[in-house]
Structures are given as structure tokens and as C-alpha cells.
Protein backbone atom coordinates (compact mmCIF):
# COMPACT_ATOMS: atom_id res chain seq x y z
CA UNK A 1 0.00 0.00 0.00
CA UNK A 2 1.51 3.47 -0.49
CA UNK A 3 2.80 5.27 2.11
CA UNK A 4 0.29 8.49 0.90
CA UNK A 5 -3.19 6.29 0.91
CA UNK A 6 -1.77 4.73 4.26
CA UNK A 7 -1.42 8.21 5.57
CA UNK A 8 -5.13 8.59 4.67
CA UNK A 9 -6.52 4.52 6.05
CA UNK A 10 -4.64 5.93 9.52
CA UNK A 11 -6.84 9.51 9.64
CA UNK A 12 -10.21 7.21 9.40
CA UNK A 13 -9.52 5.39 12.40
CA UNK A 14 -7.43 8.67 14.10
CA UNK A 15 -10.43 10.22 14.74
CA UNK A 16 -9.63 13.31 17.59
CA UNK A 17 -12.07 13.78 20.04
CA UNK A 18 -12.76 17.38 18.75
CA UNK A 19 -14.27 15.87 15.79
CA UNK A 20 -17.42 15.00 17.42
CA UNK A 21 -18.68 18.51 18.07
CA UNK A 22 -20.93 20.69 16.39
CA UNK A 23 -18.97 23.79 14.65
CA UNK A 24 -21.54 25.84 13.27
CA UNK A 25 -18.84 28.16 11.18
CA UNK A 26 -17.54 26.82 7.71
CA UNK A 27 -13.70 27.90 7.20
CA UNK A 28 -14.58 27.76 3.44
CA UNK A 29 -17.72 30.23 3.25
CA UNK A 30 -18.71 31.36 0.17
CA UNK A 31 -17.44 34.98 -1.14
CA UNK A 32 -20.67 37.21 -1.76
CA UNK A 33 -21.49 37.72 -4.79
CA UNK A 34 -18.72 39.12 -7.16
CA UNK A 35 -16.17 39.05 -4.47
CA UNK A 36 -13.44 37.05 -3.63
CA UNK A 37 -11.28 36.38 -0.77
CA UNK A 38 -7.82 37.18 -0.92
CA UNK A 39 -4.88 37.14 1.44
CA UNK A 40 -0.88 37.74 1.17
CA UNK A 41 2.03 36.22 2.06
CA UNK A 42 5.37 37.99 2.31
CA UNK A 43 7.83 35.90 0.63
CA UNK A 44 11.28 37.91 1.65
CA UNK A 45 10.60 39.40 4.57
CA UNK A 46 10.85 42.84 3.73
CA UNK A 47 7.89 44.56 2.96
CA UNK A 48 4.94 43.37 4.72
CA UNK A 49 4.42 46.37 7.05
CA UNK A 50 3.58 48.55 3.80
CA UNK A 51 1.73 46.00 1.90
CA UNK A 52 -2.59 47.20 0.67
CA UNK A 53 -4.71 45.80 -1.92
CA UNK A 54 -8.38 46.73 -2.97
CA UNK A 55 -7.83 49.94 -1.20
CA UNK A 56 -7.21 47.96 2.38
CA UNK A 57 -3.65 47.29 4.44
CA UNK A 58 -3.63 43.70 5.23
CA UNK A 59 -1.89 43.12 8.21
CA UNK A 60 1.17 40.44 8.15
CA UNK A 61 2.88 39.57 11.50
CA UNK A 62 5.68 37.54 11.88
CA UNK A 63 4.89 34.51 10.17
CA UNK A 64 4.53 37.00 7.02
CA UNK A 65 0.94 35.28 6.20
CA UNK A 66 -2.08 37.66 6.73
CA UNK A 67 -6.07 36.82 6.92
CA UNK A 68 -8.07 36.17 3.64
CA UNK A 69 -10.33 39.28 3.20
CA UNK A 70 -13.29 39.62 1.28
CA UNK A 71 -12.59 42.08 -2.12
CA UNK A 72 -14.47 42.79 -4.95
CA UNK A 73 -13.70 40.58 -8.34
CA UNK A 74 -12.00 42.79 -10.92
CA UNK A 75 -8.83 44.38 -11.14
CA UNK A 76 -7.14 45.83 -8.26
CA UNK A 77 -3.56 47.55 -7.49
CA UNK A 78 -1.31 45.69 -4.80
CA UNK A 79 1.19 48.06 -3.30
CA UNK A 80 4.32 46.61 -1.82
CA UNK A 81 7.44 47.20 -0.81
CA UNK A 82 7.85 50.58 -2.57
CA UNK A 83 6.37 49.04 -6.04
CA UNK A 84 2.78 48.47 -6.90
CA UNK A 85 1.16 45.88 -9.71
CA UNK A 86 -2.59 45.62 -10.97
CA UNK A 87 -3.78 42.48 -10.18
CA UNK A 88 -6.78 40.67 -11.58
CA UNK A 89 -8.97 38.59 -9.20
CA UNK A 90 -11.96 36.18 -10.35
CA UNK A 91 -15.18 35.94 -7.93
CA UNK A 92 -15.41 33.41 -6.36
CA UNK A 93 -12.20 32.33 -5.68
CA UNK A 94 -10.01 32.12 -2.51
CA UNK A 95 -6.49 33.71 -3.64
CA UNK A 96 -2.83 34.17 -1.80
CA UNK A 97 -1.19 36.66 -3.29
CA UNK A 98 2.62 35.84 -3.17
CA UNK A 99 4.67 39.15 -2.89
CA UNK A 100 8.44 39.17 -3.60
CA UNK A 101 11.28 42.17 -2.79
CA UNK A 102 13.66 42.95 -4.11
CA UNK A 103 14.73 46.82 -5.86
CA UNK A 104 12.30 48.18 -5.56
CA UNK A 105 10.63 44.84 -5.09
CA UNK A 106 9.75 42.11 -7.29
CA UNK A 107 6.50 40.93 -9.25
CA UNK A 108 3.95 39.21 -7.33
CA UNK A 109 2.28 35.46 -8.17
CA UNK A 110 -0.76 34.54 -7.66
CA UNK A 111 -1.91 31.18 -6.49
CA UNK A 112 -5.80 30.10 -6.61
CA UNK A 113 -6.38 27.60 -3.62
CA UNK A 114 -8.48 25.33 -3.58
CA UNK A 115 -11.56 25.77 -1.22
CA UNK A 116 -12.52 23.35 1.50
CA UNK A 117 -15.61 21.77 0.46
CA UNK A 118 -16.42 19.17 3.46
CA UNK A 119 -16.95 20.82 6.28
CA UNK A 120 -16.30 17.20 8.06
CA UNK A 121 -12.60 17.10 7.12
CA UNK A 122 -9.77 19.47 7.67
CA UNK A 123 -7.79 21.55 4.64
CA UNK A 124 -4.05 21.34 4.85
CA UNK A 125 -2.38 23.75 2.27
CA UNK A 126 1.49 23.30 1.66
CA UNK A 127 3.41 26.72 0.04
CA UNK A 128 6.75 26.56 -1.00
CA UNK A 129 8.97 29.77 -1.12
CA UNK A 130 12.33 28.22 -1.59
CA UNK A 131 14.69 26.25 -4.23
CA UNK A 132 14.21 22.58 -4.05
CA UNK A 133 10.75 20.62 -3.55
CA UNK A 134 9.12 20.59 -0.36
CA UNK A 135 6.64 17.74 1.38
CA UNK A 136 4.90 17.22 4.73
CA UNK A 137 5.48 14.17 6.54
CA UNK A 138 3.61 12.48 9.45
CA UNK A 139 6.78 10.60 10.69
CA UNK A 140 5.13 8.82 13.77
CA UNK A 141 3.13 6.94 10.44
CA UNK A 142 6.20 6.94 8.38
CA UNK A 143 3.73 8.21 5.31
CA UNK A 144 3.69 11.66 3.19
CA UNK A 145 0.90 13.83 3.67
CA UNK A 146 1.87 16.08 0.81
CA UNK A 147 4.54 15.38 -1.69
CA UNK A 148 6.75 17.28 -3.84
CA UNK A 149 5.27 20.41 -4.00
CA UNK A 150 7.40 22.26 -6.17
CA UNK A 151 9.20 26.13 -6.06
CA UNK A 152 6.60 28.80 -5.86
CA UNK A 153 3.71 26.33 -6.16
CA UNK A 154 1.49 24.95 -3.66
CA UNK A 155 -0.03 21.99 -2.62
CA UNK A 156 -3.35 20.48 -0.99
CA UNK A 157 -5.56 17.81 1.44
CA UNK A 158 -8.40 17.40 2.66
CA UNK A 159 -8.11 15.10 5.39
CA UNK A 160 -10.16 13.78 8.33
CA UNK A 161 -10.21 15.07 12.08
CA UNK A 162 -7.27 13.62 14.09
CA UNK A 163 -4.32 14.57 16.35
CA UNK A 164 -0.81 14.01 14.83
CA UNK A 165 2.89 14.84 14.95
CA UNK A 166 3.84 16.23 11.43
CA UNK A 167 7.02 17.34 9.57
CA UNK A 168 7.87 19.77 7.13
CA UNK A 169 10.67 18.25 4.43
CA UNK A 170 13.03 20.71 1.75
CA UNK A 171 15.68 18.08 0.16
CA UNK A 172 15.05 15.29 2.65
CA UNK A 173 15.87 17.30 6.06
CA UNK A 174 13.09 18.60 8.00
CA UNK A 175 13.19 22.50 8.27
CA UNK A 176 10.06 22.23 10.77
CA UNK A 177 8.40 19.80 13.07
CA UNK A 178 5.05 20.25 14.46
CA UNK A 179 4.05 18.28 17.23
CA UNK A 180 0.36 16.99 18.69
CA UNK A 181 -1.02 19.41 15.88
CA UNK A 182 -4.69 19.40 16.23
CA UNK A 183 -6.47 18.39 12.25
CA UNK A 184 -9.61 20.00 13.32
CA UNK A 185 -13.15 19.29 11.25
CA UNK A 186 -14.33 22.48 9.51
CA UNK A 187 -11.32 24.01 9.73
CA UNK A 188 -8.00 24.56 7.42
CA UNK A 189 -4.40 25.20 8.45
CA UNK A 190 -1.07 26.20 6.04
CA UNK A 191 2.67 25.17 6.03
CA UNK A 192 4.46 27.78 4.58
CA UNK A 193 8.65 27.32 3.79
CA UNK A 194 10.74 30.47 3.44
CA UNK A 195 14.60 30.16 2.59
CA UNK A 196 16.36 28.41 0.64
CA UNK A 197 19.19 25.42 0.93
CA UNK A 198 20.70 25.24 3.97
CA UNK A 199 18.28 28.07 5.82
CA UNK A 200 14.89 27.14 4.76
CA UNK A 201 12.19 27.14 7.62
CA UNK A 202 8.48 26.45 7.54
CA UNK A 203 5.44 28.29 9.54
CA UNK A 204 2.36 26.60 10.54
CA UNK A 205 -0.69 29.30 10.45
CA UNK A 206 -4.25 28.53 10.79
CA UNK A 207 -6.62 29.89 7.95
CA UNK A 208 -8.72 32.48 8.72
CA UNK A 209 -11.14 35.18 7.27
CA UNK A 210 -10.79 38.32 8.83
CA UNK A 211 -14.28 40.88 9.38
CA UNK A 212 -13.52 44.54 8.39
């Protein structure tokens, strides 16, 4: 059996205690009509405290990730770091806006994510911001939760309710280790890895949509 769909036989029977109470809020609600929810992540480290979109600041602390907010679809001018870009967002869809530095700071990505959909599972989203391909390990199972996710791209699960050591993995050596992490149903959490070879580090934030 591979390691991945053993990974997922091992949630089924995992099942945290937390799983068998009502949670009347969806982490996945859907945008109102002809909006979309967006959020950023600050790749380099260097311009977050400056960073607006849709005419709001979003507010980045250390882990460089902010909230998703709710902005209208359309076109839209991110301001970052001393540069700005007009960015086109779709209704409907949950977006992370990936903003670089540099002089006076780089072109931003974006990256569409996918939406939880079963409220009875929880969303684990992967982002890698370094050189080499990245993957997130529950080692106590000795099986992949995530594999390969590629620079700049991201990666996805849906997986059930359960309580579980994992391990975030750039070229075989883990750059962060996350222990007794809570998989909580209706709810969605995101590995992010900065850095590259030899410095590369990963964050663990939880999803969330902030009210303004």
C-alpha cells in the first residue's frame, strides 16, 4: 500500500475527540457575490508592514501570512514594498497573493487555492517559497501527507479530524516539526517554507477570514 493512501486509512480510524462537536462556522464560506477572498504572504521578509490591496492594508505579522479578506472581483492595485502591480482577481475564488522584494521589489504570483468543500474534514495547504521541492510528513506513520510540491507552487488535502505529529521536508531534512497538531473538522491550516538550501524554515498558520 503506499505510504500516501496509508497516511489517509490511519486519519479514518485517528479520529480526535474534537471531531465530534458541532462547529456551526464553515472555514470555506462562500465569497458574496462578485467578491473574492484574498490574502498575502510575504515571501522575503521585507515589505509586509507597507503592503494594501483593494484599497485595504492587510496586516502580516511575523509569520509574514495575513487573513483572507473579502474584495471585490475585478482588477485591483497591490502596493508593496515601494512598487505596486494591478492584479486581476476572479469571484469566487479564494487567492494568496505571493509578494516578492527585491529593488524596488519584485513581481507578485498569484496562487488560486483550492476551497474546503467538506466541512467534516480538515484543509491542509502546503506553500513553497524556496529552491528545491518541499513535502509534509507524518513521521510517527512513516507516510507523506503532501509530496513534492514544487518552487513557488502549492499543494493540498483534505483530510479527516485527528491529532498528529507532522514534519515539514526541503531536500530530505526537516526544516520544521510540528508536534500533537490538532487536524480539526471544519477548519484549514497552512505550512508555509521560506529560505532556501541550507536556511529554509516552515510556519504553521491557521486559515482564517478576517471581518472589516
Amino acid at each position: 500500500m503506499p505510504r500516501s493512501v496509508a497516511f489517509a486509512s490511519a486519519l479514518c480510524v485517528m479520529l480526535a475527540p474534537a471531531a465530534a462537536q458541532e462547529d456551526q462556522e464553515l472555514y470555506d464560506p462562500e465569497p458574496p457575490e462578485n467578491f473574492a477572498f484574498v490574502r498575502i504572504i510575504d515571501r522575503d521578509g521585507n515589505g509586509g508592514a507597507s503592503t494594501s490591496f483593494a484599497s485595504g492594508h492587510f496586516e502580516l505579522g511575523e509569520d509574514r501570512v495575513s487573513d483572507y479578506v473579502g474584495v471585490p472581483a475585478g482588477e485591483h492595485e497591490l502596493s508593496y514594498a515601494g512598487g505596486s502591480w494591478p492584479l486581476e482577481i476572479a469571484a469566487g475564488d479564494y487567492v494568496t497573493i505571493v509578494a516578492a522584494s527585491g529593488e524596488p521589489g519584485g513581481p507578485p504570483s498569484v496562487l488560486v487555492d483550492q476551497p474546503l468543500d467538506d466541512p467534516a474534514r480538515c484543509g491542509i495547504y502546503l506553500y513553497n517559497f524556496t529552491n528545491q521541492p518541499v513535502s509534509l510528513f507524518a513521521p510517527g506513520l512513516d507516510a507523506a501527507v503532501i509530496e513534492d510540491v514544487e518552487p513557488g507552487r502549492s499543494g493540498f488535502r483534505a483530510v479527516n479530524a485527528v491529532t498528529v505529529d507532522l514534519e515539514v521536508r526541503a531536500g530530505g531534512e526537516a526544516v520544521g516539526k510540528f508536534e500533537q497538531t490538532s487536524l480539526q473538522r471544519r477548519t484549514a491550516i497552512s505550512f508555509v517554507v521560506f529560505g532556501d538550501a541550507g536556511d529554509a524554515r516552515a510556519v504553521m498558520v491557521e486559515n482564517r477570514v478576517a471581518r472589516r
